[in-house]
Protein backbone atom coordinates (compact mmCIF):
# COMPACT_ATOMS: atom_id res chain seq x y z
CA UNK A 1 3.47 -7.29 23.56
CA UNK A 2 4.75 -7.21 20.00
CA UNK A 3 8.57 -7.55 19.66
CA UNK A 4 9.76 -6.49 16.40
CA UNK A 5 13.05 -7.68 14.56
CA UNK A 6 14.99 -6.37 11.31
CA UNK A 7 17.66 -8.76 9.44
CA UNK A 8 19.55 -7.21 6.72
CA UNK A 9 20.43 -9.27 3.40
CA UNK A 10 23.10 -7.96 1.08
CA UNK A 11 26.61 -8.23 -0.97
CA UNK A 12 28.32 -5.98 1.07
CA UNK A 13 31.48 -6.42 -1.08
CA UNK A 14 32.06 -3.22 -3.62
CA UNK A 15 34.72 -3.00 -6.74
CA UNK A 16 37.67 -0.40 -6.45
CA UNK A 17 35.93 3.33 -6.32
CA UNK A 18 32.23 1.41 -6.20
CA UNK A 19 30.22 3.75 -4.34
CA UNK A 20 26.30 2.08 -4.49
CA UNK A 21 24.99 0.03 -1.61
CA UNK A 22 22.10 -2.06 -2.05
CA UNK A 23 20.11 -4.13 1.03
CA UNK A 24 17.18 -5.85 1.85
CA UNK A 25 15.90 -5.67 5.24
CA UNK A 26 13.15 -7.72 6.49
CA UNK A 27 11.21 -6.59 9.33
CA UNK A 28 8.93 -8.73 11.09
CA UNK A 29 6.66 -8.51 14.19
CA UNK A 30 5.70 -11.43 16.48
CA UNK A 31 3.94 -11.76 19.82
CA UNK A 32 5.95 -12.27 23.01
CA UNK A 33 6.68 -10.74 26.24
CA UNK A 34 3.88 -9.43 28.88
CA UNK A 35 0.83 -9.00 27.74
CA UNK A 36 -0.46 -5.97 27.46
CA UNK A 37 -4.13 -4.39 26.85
CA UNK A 38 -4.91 -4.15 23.42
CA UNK A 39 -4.59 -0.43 21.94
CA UNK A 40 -7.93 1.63 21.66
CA UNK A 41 -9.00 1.07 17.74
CA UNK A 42 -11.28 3.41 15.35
CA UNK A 43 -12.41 1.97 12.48
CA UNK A 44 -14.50 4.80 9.67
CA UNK A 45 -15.92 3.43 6.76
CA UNK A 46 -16.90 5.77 4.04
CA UNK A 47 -19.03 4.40 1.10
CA UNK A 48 -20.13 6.27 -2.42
CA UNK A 49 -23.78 7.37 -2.33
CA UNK A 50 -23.40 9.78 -5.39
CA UNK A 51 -25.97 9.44 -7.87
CA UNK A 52 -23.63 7.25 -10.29
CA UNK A 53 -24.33 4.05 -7.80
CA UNK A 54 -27.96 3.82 -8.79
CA UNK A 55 -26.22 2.56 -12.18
CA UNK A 56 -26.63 -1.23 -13.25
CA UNK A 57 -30.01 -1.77 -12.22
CA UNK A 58 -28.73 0.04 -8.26
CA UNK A 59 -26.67 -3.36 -8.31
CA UNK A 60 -23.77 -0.92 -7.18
CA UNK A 61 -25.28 0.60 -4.18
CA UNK A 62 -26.81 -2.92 -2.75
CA UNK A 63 -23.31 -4.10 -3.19
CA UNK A 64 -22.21 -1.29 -1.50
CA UNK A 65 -25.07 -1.81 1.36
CA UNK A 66 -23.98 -5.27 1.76
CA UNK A 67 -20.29 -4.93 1.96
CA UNK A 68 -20.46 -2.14 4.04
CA UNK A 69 -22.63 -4.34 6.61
CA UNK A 70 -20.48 -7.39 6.05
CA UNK A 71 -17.27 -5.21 7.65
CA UNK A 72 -19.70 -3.76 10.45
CA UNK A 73 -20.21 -7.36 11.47
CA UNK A 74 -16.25 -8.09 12.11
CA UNK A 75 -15.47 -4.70 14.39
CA UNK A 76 -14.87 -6.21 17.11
CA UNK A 77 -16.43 -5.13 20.61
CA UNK A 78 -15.42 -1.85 22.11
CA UNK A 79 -13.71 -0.63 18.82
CA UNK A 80 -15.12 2.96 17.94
CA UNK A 81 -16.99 3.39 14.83
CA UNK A 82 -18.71 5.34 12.38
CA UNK A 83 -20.00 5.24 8.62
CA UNK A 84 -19.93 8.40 6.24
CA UNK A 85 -21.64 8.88 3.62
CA UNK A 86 -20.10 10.50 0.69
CA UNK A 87 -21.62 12.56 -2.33
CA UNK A 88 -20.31 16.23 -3.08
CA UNK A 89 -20.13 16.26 0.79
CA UNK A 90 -19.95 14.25 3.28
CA UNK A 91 -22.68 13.47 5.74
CA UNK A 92 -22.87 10.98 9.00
CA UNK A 93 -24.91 7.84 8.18
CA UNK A 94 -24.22 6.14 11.78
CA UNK A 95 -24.19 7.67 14.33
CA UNK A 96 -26.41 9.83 13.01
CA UNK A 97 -24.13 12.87 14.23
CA UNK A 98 -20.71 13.22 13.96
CA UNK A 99 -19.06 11.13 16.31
CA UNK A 100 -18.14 7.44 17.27
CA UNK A 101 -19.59 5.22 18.57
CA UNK A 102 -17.87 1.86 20.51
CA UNK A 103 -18.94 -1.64 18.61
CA UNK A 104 -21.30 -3.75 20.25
CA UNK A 105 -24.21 -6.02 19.22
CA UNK A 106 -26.46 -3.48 19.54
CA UNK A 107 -24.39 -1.08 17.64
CA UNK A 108 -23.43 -3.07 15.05
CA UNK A 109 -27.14 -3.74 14.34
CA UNK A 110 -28.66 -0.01 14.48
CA UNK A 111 -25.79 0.76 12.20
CA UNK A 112 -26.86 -1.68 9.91
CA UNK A 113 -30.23 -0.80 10.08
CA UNK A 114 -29.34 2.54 9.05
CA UNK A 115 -27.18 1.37 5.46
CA UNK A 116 -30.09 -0.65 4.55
CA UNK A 117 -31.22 2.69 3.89
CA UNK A 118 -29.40 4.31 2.28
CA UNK A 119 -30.09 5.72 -0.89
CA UNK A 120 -27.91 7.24 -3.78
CA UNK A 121 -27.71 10.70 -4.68
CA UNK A 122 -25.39 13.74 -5.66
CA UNK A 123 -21.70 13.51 -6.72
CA UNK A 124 -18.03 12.96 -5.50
CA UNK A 125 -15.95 14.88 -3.27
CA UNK A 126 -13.38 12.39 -1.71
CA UNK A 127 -10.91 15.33 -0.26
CA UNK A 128 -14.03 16.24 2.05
CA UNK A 129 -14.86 12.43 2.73
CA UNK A 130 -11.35 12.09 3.84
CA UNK A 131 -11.35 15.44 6.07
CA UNK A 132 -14.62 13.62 7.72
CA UNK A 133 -12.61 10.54 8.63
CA UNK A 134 -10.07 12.82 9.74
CA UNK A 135 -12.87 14.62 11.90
CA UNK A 136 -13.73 11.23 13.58
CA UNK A 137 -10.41 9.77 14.34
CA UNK A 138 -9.53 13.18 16.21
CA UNK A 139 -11.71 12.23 18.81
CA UNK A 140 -9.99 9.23 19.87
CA UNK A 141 -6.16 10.38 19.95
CA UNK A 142 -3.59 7.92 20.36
CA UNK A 143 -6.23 4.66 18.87
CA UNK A 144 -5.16 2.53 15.79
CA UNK A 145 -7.02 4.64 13.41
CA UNK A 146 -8.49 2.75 9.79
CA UNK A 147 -10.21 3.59 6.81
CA UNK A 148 -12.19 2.24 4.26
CA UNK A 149 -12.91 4.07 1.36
CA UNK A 150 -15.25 2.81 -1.60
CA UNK A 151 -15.70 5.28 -5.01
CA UNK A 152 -17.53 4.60 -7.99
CA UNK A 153 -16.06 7.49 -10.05
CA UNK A 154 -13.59 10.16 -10.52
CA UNK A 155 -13.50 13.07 -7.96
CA UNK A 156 -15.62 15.64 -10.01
CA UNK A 157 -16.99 17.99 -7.66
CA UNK A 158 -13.88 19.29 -6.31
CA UNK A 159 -10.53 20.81 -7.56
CA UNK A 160 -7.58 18.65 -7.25
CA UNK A 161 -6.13 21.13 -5.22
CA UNK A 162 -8.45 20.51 -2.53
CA UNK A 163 -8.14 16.61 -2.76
CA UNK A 164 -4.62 16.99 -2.22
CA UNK A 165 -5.34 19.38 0.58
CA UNK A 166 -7.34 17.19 2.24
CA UNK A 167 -5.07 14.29 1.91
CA UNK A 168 -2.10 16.44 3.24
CA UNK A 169 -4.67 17.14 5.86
CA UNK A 170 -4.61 13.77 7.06
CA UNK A 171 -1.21 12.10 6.70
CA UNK A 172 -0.47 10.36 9.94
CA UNK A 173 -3.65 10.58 11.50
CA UNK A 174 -4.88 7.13 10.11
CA UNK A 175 -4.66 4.16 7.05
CA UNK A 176 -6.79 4.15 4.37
CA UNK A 177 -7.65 1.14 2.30
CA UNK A 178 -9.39 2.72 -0.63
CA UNK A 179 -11.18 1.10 -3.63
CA UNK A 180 -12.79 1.64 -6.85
CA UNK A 181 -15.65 -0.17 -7.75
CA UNK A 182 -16.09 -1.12 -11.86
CA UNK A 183 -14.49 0.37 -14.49
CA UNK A 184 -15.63 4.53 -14.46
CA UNK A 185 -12.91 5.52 -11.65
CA UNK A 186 -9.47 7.03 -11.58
CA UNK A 187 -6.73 4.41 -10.71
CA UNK A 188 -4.11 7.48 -10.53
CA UNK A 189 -6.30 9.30 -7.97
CA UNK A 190 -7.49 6.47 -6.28
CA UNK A 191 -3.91 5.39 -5.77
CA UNK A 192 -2.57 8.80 -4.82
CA UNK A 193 -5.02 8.77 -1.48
CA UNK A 194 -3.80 5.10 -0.35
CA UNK A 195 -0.19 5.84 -0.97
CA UNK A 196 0.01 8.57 0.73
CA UNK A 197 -2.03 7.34 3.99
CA UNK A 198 0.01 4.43 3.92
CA UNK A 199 -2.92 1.63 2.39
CA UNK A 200 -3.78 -0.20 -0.17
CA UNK A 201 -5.75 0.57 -3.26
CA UNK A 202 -7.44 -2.02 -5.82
CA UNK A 203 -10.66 -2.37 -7.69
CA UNK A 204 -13.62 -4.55 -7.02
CA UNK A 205 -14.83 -5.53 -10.92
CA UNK A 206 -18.77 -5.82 -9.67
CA UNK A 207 -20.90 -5.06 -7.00
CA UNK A 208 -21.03 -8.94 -6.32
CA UNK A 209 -17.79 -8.94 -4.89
CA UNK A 210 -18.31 -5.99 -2.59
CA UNK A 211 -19.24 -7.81 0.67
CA UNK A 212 -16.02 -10.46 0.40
CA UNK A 213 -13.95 -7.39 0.20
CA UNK A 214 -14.79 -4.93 2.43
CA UNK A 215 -15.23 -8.24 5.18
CA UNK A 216 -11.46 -9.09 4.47
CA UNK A 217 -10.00 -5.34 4.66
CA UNK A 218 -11.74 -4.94 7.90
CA UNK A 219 -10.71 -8.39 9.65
CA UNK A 220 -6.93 -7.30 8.64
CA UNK A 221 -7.56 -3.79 10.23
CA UNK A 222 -8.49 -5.64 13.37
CA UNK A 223 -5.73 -7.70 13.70
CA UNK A 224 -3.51 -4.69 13.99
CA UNK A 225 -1.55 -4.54 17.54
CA UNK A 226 0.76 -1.86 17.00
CA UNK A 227 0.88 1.61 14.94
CA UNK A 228 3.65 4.55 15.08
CA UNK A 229 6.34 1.75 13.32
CA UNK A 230 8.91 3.67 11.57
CA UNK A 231 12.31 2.59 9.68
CA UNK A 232 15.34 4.49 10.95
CA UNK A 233 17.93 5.14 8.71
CA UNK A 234 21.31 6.57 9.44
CA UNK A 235 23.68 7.42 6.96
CA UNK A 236 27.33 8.50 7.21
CA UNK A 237 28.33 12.23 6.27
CA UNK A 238 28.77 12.23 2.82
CA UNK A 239 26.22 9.63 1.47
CA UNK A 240 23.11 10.08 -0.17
CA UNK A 241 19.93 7.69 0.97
CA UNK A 242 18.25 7.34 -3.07
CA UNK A 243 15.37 5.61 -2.08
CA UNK A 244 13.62 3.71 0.52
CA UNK A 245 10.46 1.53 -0.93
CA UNK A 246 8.74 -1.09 0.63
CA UNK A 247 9.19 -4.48 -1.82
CA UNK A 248 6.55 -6.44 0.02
CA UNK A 249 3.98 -7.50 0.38
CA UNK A 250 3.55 -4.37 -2.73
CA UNK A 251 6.06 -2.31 -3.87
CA UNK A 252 5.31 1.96 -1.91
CA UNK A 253 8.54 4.85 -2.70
CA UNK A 254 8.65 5.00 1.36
CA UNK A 255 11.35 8.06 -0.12
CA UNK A 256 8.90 10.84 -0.15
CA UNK A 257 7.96 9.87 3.48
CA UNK A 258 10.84 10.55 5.13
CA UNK A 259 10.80 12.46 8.44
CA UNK A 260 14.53 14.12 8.87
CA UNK A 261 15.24 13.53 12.48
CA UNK A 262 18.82 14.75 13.17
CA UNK A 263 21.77 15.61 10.11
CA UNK A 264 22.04 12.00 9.58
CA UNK A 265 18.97 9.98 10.54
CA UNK A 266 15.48 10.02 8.78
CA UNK A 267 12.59 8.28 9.93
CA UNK A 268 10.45 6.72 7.30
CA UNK A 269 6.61 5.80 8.54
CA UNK A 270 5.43 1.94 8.25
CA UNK A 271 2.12 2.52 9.76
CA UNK A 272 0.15 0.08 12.08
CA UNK A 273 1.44 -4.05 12.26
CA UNK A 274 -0.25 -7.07 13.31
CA UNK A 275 1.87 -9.14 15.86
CA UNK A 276 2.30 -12.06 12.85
CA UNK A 277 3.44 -9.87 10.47
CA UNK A 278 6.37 -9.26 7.88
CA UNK A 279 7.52 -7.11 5.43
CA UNK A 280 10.70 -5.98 3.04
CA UNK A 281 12.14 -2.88 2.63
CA UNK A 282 14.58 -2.14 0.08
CA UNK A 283 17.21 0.11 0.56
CA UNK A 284 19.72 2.07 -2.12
CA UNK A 285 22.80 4.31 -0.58
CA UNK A 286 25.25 6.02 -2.53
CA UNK A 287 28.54 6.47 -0.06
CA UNK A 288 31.87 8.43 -0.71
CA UNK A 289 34.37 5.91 -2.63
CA UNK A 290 36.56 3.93 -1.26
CA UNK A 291 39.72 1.95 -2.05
CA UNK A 292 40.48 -1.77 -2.05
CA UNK A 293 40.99 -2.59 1.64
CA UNK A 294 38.65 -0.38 2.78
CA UNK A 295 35.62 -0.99 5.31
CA UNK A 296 32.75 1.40 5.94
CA UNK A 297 29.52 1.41 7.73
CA UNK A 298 27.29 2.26 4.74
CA UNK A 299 24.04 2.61 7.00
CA UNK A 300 22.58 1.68 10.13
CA UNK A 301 18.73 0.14 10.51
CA UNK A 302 16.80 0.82 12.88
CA UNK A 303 12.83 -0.11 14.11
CA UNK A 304 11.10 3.00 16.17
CA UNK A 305 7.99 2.05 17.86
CA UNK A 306 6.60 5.02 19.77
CA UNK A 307 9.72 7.12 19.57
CA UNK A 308 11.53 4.52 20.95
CA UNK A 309 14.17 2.15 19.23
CA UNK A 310 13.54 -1.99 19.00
CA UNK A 311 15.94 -3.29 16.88
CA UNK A 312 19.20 -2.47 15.00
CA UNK A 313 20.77 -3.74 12.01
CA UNK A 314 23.93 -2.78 10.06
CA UNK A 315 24.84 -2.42 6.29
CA UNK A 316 28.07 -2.65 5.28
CA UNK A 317 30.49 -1.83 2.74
CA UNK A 318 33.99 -3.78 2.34
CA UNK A 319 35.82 -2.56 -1.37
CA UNK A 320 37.57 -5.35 -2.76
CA UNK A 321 40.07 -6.44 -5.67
CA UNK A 322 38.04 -9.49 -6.50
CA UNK A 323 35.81 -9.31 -9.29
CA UNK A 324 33.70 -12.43 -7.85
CA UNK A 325 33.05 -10.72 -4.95
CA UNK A 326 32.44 -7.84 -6.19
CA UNK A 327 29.89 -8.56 -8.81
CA UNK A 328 28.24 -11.00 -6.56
CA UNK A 329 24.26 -9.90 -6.55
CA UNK A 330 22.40 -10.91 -3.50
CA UNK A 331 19.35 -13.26 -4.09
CA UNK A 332 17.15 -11.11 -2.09
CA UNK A 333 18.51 -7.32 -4.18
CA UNK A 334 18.07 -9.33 -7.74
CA UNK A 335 14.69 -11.21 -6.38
CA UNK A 336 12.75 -7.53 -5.51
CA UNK A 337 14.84 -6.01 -8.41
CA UNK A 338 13.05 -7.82 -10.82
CA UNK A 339 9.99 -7.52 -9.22
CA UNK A 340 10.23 -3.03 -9.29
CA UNK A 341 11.22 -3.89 -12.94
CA UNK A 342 8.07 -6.08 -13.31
CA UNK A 343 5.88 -3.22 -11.76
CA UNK A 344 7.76 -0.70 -14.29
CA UNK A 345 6.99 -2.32 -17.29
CA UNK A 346 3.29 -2.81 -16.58
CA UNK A 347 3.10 0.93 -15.57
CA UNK A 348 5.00 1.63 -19.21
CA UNK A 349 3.73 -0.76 -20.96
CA UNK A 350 0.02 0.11 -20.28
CA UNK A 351 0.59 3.69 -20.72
CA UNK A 352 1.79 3.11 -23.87
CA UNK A 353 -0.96 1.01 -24.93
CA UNK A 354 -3.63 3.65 -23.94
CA UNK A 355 -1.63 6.45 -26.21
CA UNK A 356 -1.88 3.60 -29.16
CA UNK A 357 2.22 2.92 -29.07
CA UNK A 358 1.46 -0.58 -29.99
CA UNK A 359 4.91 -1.76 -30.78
CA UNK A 360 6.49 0.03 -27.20
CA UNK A 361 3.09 -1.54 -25.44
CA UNK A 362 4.29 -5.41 -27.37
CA UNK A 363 7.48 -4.92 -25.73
CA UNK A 364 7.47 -3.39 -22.51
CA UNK A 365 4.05 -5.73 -21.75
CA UNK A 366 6.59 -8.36 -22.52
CA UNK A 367 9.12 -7.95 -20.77
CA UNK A 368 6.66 -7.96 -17.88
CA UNK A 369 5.10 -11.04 -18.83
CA UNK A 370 8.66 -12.52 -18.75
CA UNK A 371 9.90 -11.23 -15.25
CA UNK A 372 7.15 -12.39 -14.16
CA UNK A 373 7.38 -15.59 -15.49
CA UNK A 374 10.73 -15.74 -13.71
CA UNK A 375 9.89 -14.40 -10.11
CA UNK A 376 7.07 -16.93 -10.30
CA UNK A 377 3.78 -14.31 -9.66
CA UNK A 378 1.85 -16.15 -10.61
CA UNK A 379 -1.04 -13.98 -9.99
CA UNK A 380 0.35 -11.31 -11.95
CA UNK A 381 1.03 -13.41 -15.16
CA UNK A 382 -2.56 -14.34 -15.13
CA UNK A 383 -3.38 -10.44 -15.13
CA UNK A 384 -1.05 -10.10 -18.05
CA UNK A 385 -3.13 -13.07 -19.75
CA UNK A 386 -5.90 -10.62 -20.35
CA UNK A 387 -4.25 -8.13 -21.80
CA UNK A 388 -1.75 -10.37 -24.05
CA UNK A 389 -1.76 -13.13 -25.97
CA UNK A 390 1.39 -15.18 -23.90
CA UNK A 391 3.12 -16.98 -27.11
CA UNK A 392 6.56 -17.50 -24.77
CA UNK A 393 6.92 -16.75 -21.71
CA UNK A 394 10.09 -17.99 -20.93
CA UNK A 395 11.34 -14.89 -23.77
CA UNK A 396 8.72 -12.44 -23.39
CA UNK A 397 6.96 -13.24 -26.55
CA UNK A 398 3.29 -11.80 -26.60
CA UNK A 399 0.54 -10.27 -29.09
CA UNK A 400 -1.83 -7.50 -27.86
CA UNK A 401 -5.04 -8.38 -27.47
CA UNK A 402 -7.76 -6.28 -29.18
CA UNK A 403 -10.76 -6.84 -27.01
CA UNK A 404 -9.65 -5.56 -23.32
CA UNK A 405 -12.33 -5.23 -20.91
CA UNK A 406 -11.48 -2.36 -19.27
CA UNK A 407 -11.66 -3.51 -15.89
CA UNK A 408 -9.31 -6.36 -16.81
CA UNK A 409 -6.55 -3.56 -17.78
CA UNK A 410 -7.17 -1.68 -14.54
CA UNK A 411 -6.97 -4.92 -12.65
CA UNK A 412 -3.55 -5.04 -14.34
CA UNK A 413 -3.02 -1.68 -13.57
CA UNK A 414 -3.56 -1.38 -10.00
CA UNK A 415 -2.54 -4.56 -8.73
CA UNK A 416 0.77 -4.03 -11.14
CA UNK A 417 2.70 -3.44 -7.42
CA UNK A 418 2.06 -6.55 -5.92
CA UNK A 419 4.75 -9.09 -5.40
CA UNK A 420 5.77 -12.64 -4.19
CA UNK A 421 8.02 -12.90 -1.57
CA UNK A 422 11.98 -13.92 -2.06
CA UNK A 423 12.31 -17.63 -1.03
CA UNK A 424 14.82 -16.91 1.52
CA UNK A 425 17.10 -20.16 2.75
């Protein structure tokens, strides 16, 4: 049994008519209690067989073949599977009709058997690759339902209308992991399909590295214990919840998500945990004013696990006459502060590069390079390292660089919202 825990950190101490709230709230999962059997798991992986993987010698699509039978070989016994196929539709490559099948040695092996086949043809309709995972999941209701999604290139043989359809289609039926592979795909739409199924998204440079990835995304899908997590958040009549985002491990506006639940409580969806597991959650409320003196319960936290509540946390607002107090930031609000700024200025920074704003690019590119710096991601600064020349980065100081491969700036791009966690004492 996972047991789940929240833990608030925050200045809860506001000036005379202050009316913003900031908090952090960790939530973290661990194993304890009875044991219990392990929730029924489906795990879909769709791979690109339009015609653009025979590019680079058909490098792409062996990588493709081989990462996609690397991840077969860690679903673990009894979890349902399936592989899709996807082109300008989307067709069953194992089984070979639609359906699941449960993981087995035997299984694992005819499936594989089957993607050594596979051969590349036709183009790219990811809305009806994603209403085919949707098809599959729907036969095992109530499982720990995954995805993993590989494209090659931008969704041309459909209207974005019906990619957004199709992702509306299937928000809250399952996770997607989805990535792009090389440098000829959409970051924006690639994105907009993770974020909104509650995964991640990030580019594999070259086929090479196709098998290392798709085996790690589909060991972390089998560790999870627990799905149907959301973040309860009550707020007092009168105050306005701004924004919920998750900080880490990446920074995801959880704001859009929200579920109302009553007048004062929204529910906002976390998706499926591991039982070793942690994450931050950072939390903005703007509250009626209040006078020196005054004490208020700004918001209450709470963890929902199968409609039912786990945990409870409070944040709190006390107004006070002393500036100290008062103007007091909390490690953990300035730490993940920083790090949304950090995100920000990549975002910014790149855009403006790609519209030829040089001197904007110089600046907001940075800037990034220096919060960075200072939040210790390290992993980020080296992204920023092949984009910029790094003269200081102690003040920010950098030159563009003129030759950017242009999977090194969407590396940059889409890995922009990853973050180190606060060193908490």
């Amino acid at each position: 049994m996972t047991i789940f825990s929240a833990q608030v950190f925050q200045n809860e101490y506001l000036p005379d008519g202050g009316d913003t709230v900031d908090a952090v709230v960790t939530v973290s999962a661990a194993p304890g209690g009875e044991t219990k059997a392990r929730q029924e798991a489906v795990e879909v992986i769709v791979i690109d067989c339009s015609g653009s993987m025979k590019e680079e010698g058909g490098a792409k699509m062996e990588g493709a073949r081989r990462g996609t039978m690397a991840a077969i070989d860690v679903i673990r016994d009894g979890v349902w599977f399936a592989v899709v196929a996807g082109t300008s539709n989307a067709w069953p490559l194992y089984p070979q009709q639609v359906g699941l099948v449960q993981s087995s040695p035997q299984t694992r092996a005819e499936a594989k058997q089957l993607v050594a086949r596979v051969r590349p043809k036709g183009g790219t309709a990811m809305g009806k690759w994603l209403l085919a995972a949707n098809e599959l999941v729907s036969q095992r209701p109530g499982a720990i339902s995954h995805c993993t999604l590989l494209t090659d290139g931008k969704n041309q043989h459909e209207k974005d209308w019906e990619l957004d359809a199709a992702i509306a289609n299937c928000v809250g039926k399952f996770q997607c992991d989805a990535r792009g592979l090389g440098a000829d795909w959409d970051v924006d739409e690639v994105r907009k399909i993770s974020s909104a199924l509650l995964g991640t998204c990030d580019i594999i440079p070259s086929p090479d590295q196709m098998e290392d990835e798709f085996r790690a995304l589909t060991e972390a899908a089998m560790t999870k214990a627990v799905d149907r997590v959301a973040l309860r958040l009550w707020a007092p009549q009168g105050a306005n919840v701004q924004f919920v985002k998750q900080v880490a491990p990446t920074i995801e506006d959880l704001t859009p998500k929200a579920v109302q639940v009553d007048a004062l409580m929204r529910d906002f969806p976390l998706g499926a945990w591991a039982d070793d597991e942690s994450r931050d959650y950072h939390i903005r409320i703007q509250i009626p004013k209040g006078n020196v003196g005054d004490e208020r319960l700004a918001a209450r936290v709470m963890l929902v696990v199968d409609d039912e509540q786990v945990s409870a946390s409070l944040v709190r607002a006390v107004w006070t006459g002393d500036q100290a107090l008062a103007t007091r930031i909390n490690g953990e609000v300035a730490h993940y502060t920083g790090q949304e700024e950090l995100a920000d200025a990549i975002a910014t920074g790149l855009a403006a590069r790609e519209a030829g704003d040089e001197a904007n690019a110089t600046v907001k590119l940075g800037r990034a390079v220096q919060l960075a710096h200072e939040a210790g991601n390290s992993e980020t600064v080296k992204l920023l390292q092949n984009v910029v020349e790094v003269e200081d980065p102690k003040t920010g100081t950098v030159r563009l660089k003129r030759d950017v491969a242009q999977v090194d700036a969407m590396a940059l791009d889409v890995r922009s919202t990853r973050t180190v966690r606060v060193n908490k004492k």
